[in-house]
PDB file of N, CA and C in Angstrom:
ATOM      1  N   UNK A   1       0.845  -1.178   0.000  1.00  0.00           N
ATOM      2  CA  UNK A   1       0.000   0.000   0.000  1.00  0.00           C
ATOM      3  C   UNK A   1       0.888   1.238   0.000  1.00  0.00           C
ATOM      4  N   UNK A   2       0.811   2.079  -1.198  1.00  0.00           N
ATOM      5  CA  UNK A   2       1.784   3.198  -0.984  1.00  0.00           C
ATOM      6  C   UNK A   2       1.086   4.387   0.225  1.00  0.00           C
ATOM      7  N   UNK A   3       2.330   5.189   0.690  1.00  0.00           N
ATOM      8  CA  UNK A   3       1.910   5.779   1.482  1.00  0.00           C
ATOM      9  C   UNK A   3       0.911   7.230   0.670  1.00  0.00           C
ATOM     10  N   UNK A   4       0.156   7.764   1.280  1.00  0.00           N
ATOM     11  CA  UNK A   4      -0.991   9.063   0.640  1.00  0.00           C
ATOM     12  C   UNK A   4      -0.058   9.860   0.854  1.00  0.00           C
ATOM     13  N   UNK A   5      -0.262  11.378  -0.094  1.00  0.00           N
ATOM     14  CA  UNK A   5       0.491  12.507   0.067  1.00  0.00           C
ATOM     15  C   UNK A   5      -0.334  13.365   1.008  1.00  0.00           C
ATOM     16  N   UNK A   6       0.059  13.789   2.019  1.00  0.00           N
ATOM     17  CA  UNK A   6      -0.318  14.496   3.307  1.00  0.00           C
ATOM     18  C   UNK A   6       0.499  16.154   2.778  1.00  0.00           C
ATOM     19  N   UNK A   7      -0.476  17.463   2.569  1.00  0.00           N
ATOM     20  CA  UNK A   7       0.328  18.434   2.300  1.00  0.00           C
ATOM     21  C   UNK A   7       0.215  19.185   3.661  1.00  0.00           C
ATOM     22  N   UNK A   8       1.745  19.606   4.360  1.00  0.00           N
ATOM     23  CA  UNK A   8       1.881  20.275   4.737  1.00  0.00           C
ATOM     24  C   UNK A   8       1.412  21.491   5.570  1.00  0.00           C
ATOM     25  N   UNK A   9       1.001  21.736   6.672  1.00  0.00           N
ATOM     26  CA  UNK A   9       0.066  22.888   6.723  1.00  0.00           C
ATOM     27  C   UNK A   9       0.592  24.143   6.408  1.00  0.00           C
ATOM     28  N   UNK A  10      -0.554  24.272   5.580  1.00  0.00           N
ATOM     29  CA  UNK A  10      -0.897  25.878   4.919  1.00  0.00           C
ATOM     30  C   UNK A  10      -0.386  27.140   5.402  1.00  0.00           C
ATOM     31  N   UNK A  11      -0.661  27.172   6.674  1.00  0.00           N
ATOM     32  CA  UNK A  11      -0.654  28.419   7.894  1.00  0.00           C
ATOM     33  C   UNK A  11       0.162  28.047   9.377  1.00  0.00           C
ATOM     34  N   UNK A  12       0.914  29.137   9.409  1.00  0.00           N
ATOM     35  CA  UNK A  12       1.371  28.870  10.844  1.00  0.00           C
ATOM     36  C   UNK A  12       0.958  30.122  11.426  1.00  0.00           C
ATOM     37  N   UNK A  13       1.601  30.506  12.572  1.00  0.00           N
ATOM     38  CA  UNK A  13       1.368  31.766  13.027  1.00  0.00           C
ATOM     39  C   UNK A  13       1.669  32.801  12.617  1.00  0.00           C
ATOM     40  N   UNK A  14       2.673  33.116  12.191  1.00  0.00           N
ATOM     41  CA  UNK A  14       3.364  33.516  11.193  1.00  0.00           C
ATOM     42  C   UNK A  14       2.539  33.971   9.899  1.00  0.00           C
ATOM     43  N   UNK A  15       2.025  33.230   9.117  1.00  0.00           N
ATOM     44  CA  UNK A  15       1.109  33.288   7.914  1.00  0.00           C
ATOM     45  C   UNK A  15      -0.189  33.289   8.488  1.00  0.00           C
ATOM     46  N   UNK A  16      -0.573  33.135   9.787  1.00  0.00           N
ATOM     47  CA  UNK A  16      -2.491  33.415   9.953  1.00  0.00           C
ATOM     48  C   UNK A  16      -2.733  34.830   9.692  1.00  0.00           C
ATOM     49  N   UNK A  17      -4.111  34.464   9.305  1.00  0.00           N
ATOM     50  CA  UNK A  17      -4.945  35.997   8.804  1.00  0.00           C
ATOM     51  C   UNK A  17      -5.414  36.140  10.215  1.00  0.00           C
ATOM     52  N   UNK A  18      -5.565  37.264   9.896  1.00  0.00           N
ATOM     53  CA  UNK A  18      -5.820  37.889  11.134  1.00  0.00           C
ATOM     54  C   UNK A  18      -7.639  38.302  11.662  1.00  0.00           C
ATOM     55  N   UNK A  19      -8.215  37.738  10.576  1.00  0.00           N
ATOM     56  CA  UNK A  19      -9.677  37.735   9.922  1.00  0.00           C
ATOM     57  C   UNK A  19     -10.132  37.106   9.316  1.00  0.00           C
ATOM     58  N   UNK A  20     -11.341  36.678   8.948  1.00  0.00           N
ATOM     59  CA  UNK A  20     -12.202  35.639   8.067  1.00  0.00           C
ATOM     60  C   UNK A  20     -11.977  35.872   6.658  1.00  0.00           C
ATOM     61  N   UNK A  21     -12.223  37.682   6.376  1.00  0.00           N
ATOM     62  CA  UNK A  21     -12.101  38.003   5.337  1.00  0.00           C
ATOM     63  C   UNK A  21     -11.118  38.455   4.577  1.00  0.00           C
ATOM     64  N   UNK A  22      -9.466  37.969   5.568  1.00  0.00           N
ATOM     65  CA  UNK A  22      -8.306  37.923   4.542  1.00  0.00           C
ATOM     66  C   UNK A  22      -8.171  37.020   4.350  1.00  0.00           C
ATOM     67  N   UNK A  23      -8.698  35.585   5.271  1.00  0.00           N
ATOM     68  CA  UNK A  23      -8.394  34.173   5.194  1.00  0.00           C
ATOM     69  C   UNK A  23      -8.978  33.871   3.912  1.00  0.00           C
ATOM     70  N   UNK A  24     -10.032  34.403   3.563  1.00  0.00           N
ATOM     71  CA  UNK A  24     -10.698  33.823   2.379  1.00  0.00           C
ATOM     72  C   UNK A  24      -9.885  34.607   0.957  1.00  0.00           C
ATOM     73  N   UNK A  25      -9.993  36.263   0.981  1.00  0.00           N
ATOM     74  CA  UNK A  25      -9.075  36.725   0.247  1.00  0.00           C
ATOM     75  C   UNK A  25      -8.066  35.895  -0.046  1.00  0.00           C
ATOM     76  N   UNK A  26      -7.487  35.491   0.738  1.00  0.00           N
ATOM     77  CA  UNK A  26      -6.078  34.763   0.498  1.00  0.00           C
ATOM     78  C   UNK A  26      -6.049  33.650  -0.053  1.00  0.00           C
ATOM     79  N   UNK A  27      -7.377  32.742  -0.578  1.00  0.00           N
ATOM     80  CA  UNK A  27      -7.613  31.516  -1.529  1.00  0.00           C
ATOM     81  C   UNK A  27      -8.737  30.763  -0.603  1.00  0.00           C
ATOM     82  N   UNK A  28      -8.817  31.147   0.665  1.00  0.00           N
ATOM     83  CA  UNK A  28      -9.889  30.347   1.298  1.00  0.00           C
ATOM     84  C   UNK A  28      -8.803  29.019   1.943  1.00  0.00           C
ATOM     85  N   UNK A  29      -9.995  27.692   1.886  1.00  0.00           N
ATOM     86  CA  UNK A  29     -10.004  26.684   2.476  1.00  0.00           C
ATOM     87  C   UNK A  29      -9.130  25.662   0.910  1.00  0.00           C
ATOM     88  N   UNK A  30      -8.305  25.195   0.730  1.00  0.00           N
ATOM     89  CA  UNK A  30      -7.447  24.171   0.288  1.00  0.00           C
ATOM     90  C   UNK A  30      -8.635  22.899   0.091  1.00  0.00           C
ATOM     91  N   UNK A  31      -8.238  21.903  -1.014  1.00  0.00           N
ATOM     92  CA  UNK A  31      -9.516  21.276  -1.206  1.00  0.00           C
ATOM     93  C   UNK A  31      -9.355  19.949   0.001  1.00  0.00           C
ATOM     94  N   UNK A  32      -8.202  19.942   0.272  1.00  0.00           N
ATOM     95  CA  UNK A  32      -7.594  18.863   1.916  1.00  0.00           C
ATOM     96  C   UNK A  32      -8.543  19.488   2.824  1.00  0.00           C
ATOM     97  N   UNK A  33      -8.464  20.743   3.511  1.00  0.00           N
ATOM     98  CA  UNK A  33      -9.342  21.753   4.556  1.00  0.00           C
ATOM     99  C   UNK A  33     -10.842  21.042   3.792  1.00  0.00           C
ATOM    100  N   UNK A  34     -11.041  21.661   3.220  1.00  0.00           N
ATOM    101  CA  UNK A  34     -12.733  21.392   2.350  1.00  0.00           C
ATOM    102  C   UNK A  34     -13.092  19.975   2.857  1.00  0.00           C
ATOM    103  N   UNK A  35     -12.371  18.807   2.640  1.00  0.00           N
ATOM    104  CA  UNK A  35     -12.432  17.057   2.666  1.00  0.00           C
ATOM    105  C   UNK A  35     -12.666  17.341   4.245  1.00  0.00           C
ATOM    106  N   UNK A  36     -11.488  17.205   4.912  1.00  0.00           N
ATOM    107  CA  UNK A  36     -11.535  17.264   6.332  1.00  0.00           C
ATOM    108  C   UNK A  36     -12.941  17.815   6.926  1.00  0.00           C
ATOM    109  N   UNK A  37     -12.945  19.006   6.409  1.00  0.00           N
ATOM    110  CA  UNK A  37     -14.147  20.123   7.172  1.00  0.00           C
ATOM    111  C   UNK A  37     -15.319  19.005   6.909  1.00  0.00           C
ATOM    112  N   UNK A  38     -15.832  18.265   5.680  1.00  0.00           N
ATOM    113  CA  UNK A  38     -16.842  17.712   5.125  1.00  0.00           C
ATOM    114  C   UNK A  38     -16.917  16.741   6.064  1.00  0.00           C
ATOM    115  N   UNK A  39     -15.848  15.461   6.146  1.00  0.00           N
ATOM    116  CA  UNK A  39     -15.478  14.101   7.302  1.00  0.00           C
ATOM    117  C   UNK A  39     -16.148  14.687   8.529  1.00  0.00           C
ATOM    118  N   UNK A  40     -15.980  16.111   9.274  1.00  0.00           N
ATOM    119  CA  UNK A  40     -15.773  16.250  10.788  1.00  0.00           C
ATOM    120  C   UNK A  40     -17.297  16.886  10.837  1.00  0.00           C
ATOM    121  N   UNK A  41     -17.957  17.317   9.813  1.00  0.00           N
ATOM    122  CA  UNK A  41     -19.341  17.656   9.960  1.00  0.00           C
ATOM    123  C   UNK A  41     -20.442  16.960   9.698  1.00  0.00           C
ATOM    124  N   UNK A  42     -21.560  16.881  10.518  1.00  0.00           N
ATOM    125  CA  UNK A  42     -22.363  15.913  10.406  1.00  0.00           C
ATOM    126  C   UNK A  42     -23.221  16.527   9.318  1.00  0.00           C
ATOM    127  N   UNK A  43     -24.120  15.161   8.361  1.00  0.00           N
ATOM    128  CA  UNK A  43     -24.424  15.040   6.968  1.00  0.00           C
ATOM    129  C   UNK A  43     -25.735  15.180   7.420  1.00  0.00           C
ATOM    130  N   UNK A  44     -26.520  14.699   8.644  1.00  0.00           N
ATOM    131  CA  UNK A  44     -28.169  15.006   9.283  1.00  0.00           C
ATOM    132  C   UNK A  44     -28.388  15.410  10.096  1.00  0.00           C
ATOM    133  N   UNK A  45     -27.919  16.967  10.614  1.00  0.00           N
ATOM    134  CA  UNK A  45     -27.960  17.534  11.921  1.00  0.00           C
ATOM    135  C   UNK A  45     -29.194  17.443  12.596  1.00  0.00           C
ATOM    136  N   UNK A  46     -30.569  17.316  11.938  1.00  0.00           N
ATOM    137  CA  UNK A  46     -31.729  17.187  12.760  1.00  0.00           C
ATOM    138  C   UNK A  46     -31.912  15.706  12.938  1.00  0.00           C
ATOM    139  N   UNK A  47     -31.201  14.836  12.375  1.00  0.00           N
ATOM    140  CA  UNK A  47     -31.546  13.262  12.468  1.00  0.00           C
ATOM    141  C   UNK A  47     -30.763  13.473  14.394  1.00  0.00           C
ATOM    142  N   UNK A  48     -29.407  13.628  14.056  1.00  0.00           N
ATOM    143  CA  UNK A  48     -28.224  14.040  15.215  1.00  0.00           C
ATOM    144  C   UNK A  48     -29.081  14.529  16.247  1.00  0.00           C
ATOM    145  N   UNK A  49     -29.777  15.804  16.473  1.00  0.00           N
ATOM    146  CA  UNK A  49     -30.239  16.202  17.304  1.00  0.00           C
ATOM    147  C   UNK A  49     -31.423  15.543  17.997  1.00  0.00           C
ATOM    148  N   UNK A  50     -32.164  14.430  16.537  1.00  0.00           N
ATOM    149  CA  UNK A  50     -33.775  13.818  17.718  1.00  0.00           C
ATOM    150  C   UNK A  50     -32.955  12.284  18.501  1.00  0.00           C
ATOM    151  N   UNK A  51     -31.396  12.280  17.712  1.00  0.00           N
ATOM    152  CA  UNK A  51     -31.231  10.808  18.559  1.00  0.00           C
ATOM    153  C   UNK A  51     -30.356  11.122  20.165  1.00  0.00           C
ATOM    154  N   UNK A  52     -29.816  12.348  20.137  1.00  0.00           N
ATOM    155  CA  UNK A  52     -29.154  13.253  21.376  1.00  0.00           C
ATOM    156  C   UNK A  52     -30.747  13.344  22.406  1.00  0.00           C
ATOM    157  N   UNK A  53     -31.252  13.948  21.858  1.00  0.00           N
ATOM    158  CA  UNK A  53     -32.716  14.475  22.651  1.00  0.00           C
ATOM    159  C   UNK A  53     -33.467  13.261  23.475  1.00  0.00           C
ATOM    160  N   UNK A  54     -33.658  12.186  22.661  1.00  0.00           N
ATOM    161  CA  UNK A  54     -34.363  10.867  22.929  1.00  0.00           C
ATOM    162  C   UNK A  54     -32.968   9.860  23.679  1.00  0.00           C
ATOM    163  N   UNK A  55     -31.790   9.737  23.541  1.00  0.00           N
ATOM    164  CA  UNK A  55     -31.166   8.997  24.283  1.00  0.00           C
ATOM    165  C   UNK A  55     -31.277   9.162  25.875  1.00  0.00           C
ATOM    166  N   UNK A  56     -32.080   9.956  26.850  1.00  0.00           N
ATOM    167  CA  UNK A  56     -32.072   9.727  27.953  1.00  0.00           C
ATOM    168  C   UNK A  56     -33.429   9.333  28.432  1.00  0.00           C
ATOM    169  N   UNK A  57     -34.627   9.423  27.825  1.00  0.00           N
ATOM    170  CA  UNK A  57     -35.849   8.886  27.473  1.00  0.00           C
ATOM    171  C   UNK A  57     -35.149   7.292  27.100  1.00  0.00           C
ATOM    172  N   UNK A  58     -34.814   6.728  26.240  1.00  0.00           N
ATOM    173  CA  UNK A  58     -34.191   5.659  25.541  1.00  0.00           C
ATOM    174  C   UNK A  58     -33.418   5.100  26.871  1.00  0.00           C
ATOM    175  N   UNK A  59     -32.575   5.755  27.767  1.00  0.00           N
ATOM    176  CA  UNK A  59     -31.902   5.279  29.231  1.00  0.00           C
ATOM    177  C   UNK A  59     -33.131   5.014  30.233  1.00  0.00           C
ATOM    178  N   UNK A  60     -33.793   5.235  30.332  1.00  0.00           N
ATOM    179  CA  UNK A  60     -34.717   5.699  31.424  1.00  0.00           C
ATOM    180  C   UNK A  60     -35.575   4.558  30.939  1.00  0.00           C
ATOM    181  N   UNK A  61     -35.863   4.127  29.867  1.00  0.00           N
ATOM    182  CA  UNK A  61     -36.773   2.848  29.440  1.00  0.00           C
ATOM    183  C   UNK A  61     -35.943   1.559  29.974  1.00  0.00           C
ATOM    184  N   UNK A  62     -35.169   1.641  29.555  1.00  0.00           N
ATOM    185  CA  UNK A  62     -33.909   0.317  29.528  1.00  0.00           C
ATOM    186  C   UNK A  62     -34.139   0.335  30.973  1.00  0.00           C
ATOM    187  N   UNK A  63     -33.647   0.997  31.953  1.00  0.00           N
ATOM    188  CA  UNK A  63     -33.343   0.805  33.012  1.00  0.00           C
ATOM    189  C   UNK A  63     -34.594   0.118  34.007  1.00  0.00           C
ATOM    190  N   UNK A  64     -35.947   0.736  33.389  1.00  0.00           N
ATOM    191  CA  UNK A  64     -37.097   0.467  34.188  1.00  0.00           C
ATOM    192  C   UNK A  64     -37.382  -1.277  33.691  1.00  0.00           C
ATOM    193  N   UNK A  65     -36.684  -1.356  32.139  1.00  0.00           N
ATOM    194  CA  UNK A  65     -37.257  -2.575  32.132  1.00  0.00           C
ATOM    195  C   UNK A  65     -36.732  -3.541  32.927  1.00  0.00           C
ATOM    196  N   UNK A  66     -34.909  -3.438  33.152  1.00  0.00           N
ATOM    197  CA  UNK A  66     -34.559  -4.272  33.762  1.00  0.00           C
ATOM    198  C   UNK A  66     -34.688  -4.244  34.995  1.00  0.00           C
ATOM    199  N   UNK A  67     -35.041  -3.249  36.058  1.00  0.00           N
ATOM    200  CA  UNK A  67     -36.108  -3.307  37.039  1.00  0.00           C
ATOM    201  C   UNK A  67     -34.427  -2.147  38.107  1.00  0.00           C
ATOM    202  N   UNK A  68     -34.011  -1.418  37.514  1.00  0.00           N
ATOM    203  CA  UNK A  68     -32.797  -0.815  38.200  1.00  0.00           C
ATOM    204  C   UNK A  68     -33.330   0.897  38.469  1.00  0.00           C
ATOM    205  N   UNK A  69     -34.596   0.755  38.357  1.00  0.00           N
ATOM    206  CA  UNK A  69     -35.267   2.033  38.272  1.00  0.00           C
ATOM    207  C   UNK A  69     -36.258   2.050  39.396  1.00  0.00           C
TER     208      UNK A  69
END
């Protein structure tokens, strides 16, 4: 399996903008940033939010059934 090409980061301290709107001026997000950003964000935020909401309803069942309630 060859190894993937991993580029380098973009920005150090040195090269950070100092703002949103030089960061973007300056070419924006790299299509690596873009991939990453896409991987680390969720694809059904309201699916996400009714299974967060209902998991302690969902605890609270379990527990009564097995009689620890």
């Amino acid at each position: 399996m060859a190894t993937l090409y991993a580029p380098a980061p973009r920005f150090t301290e040195a090269t950070r903008a100092a703002n949103e709107i030089d960061y973007f001026a300056d070419g924006g997000m790299t299509n690596a940033e873009l991939e990453q950003y896409a991987r680390r964000t969720t694809k059904r935020p309201l699916l996400c939010f009714a299974i967060l909401a209902a998991a302690p309803f969902v605890v609270e069942g379990v527990c009564r059934l097995l009689g620890a309630w």
